[in-house]
Protein backbone atom coordinates (compact mmCIF):
# COMPACT_ATOMS: atom_id res chain seq x y z
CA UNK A 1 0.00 0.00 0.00
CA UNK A 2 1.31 3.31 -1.02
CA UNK A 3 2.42 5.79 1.87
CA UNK A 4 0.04 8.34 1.71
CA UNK A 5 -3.30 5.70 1.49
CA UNK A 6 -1.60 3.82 4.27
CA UNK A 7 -1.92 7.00 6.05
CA UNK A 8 -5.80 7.56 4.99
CA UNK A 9 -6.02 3.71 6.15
CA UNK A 10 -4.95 4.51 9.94
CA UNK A 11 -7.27 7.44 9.62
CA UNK A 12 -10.32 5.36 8.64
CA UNK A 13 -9.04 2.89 11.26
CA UNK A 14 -9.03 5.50 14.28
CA UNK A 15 -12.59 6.23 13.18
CA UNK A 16 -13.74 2.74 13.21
CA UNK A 17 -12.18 1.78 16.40
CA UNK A 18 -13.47 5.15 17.64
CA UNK A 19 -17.27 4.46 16.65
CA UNK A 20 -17.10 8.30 15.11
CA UNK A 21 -18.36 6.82 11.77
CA UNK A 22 -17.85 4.53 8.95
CA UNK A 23 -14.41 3.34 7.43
CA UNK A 24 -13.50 5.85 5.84
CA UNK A 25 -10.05 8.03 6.04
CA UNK A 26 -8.65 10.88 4.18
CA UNK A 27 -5.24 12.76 4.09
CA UNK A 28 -4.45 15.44 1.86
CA UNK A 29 -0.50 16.44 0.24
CA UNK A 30 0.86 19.40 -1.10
CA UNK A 31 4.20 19.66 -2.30
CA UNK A 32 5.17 16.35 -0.91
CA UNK A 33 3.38 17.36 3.15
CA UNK A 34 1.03 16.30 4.60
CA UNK A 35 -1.74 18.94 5.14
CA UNK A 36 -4.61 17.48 6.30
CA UNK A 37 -6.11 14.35 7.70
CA UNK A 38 -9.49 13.16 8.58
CA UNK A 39 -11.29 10.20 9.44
CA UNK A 40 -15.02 10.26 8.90
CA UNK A 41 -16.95 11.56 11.82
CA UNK A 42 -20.64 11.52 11.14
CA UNK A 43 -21.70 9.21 13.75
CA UNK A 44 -19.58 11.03 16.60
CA UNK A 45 -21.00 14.74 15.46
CA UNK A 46 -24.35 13.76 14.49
CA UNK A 47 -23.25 16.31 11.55
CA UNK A 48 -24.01 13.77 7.76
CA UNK A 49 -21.80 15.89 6.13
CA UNK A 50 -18.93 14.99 8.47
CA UNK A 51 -17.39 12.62 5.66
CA UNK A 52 -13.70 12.50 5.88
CA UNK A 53 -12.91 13.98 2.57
CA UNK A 54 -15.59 17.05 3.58
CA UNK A 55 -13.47 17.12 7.20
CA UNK A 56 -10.18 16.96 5.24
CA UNK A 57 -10.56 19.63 3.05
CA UNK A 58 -11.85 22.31 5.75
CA UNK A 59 -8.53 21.24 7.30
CA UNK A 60 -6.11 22.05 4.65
CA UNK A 61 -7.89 25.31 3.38
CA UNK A 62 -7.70 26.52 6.75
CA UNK A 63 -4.11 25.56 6.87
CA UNK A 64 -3.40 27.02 3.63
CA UNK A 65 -5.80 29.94 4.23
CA UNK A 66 -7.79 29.60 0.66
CA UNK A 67 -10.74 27.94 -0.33
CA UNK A 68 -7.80 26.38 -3.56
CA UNK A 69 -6.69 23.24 -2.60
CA UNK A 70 -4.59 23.73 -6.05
CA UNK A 71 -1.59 21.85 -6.23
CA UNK A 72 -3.22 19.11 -3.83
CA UNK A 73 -3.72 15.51 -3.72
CA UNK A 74 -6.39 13.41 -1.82
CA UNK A 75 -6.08 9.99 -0.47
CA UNK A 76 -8.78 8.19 0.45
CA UNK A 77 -9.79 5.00 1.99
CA UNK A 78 -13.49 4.90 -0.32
CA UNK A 79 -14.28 6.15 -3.45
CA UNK A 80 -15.92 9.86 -3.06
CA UNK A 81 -19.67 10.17 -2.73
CA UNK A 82 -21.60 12.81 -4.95
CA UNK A 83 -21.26 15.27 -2.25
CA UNK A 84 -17.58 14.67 -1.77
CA UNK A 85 -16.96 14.42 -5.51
CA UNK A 86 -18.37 18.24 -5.78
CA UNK A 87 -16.64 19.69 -3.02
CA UNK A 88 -13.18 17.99 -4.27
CA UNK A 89 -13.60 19.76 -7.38
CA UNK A 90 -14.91 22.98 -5.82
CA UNK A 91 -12.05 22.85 -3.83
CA UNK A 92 -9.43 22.50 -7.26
CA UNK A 93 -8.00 19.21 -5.66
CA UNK A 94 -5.46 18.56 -8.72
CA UNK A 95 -5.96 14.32 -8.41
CA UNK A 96 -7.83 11.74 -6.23
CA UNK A 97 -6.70 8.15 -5.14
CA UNK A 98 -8.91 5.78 -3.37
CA UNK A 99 -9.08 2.69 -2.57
CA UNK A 100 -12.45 0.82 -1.88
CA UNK A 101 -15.02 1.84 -4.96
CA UNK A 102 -18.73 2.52 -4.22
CA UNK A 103 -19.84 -1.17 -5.37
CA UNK A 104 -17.48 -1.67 -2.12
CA UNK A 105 -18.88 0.36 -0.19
CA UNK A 106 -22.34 -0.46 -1.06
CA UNK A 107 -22.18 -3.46 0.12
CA UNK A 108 -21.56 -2.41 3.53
CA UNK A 109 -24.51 -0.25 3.58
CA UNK A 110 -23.67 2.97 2.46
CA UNK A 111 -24.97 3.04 -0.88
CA UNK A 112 -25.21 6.46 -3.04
CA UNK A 113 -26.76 5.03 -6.30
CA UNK A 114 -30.09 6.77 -5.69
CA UNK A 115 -28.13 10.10 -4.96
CA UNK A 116 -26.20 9.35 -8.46
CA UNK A 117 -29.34 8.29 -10.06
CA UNK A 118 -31.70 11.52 -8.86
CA UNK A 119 -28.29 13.97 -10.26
CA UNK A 120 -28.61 12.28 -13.95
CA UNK A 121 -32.16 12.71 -14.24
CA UNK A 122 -32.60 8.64 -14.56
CA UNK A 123 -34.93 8.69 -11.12
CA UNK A 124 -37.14 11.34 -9.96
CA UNK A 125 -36.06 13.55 -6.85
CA UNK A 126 -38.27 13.02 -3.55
CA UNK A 127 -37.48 16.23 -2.25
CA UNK A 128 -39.25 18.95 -3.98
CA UNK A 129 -36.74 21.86 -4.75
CA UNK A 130 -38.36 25.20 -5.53
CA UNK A 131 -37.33 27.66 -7.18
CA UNK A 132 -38.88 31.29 -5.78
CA UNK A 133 -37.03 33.95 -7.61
CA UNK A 134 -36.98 37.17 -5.63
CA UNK A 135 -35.22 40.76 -6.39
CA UNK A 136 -33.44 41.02 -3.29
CA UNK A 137 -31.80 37.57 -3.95
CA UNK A 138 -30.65 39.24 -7.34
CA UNK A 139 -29.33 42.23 -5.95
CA UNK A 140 -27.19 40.05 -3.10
CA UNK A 141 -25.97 38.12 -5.87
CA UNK A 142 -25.01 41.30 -8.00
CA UNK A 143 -23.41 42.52 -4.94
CA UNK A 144 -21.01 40.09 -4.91
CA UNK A 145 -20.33 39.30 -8.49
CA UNK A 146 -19.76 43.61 -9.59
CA UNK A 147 -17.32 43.96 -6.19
CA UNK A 148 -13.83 44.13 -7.96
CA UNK A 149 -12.35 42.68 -4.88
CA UNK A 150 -14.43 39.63 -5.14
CA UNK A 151 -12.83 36.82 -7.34
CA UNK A 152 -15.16 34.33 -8.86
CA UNK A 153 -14.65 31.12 -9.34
């Protein structure tokens, strides 16, 4: 096992033997350091968006001060759920290993197919979203995007 997902491993395993949440570990690198490491922490916090990658990458961009995990790399013990997968690329994480994949993981009981499935359209969503435009909502959002100091994405 490479050095890095060994790391993520002992991670996941501190979690497990901890009862904070399911096996999962993440550690991120930047220029050959390690910046960050998480083990998943959902149980423990009651929080479900304490996943380790989501844990992980609040730790490095508060190390590194910016929401640009450029020049980073994440290990991680499980293939990324949907919600992981989008912050890792809001984030600008430049590459991903994992280990377990989420047929693994499925069949352990934490399956995100129908998460996957509602995203591409192929099942319908049971949570009705609702879309109430409002002019004050467009002015916030002008606010931000017409400040020169402001940097989109």
């Amino acid at each position: 096992m490479d050095h890095y997902m060994q790391m993520a491993w002992e991670e996941a395993q501190k979690g497990v033997n901890s009862g904070d949440g399911g096996p999962f570990g993440a550690v991120i690198i930047k220029d050959g350091e390690v910046i960050a490491s998480a083990h998943n922490e959902v149980v423990k916090s009651n929080d479900p968006t304490a996943h380790a990658e989501m844990l992980s990458i609040r730790k490095a961009s508060a190390y590194l001060k910016s929401f640009s995990l450029e020049g980073c790399t994440l290990y991680v013990t499980g293939e990324p759920c949907p919600m992981c997968f989008s912050a890792i690329h809001w984030a600008h994480i430049d590459k991903v290993y994992y280990c377990n994949t989420k047929n693994d993981a499925a069949r352990i009981g934490f399956d995100d197919q129908f998460i996957t499935e509602v995203i591409l359209g192929k099942k319908e969503d049971p949570i009705p979203f609702i879309h109430t435009p409002d002019e004050q909502c467009n002015v916030l959002f002008s606010q931000w995007y017409d400040d020169p100091k402001k940097t989109p994405y």
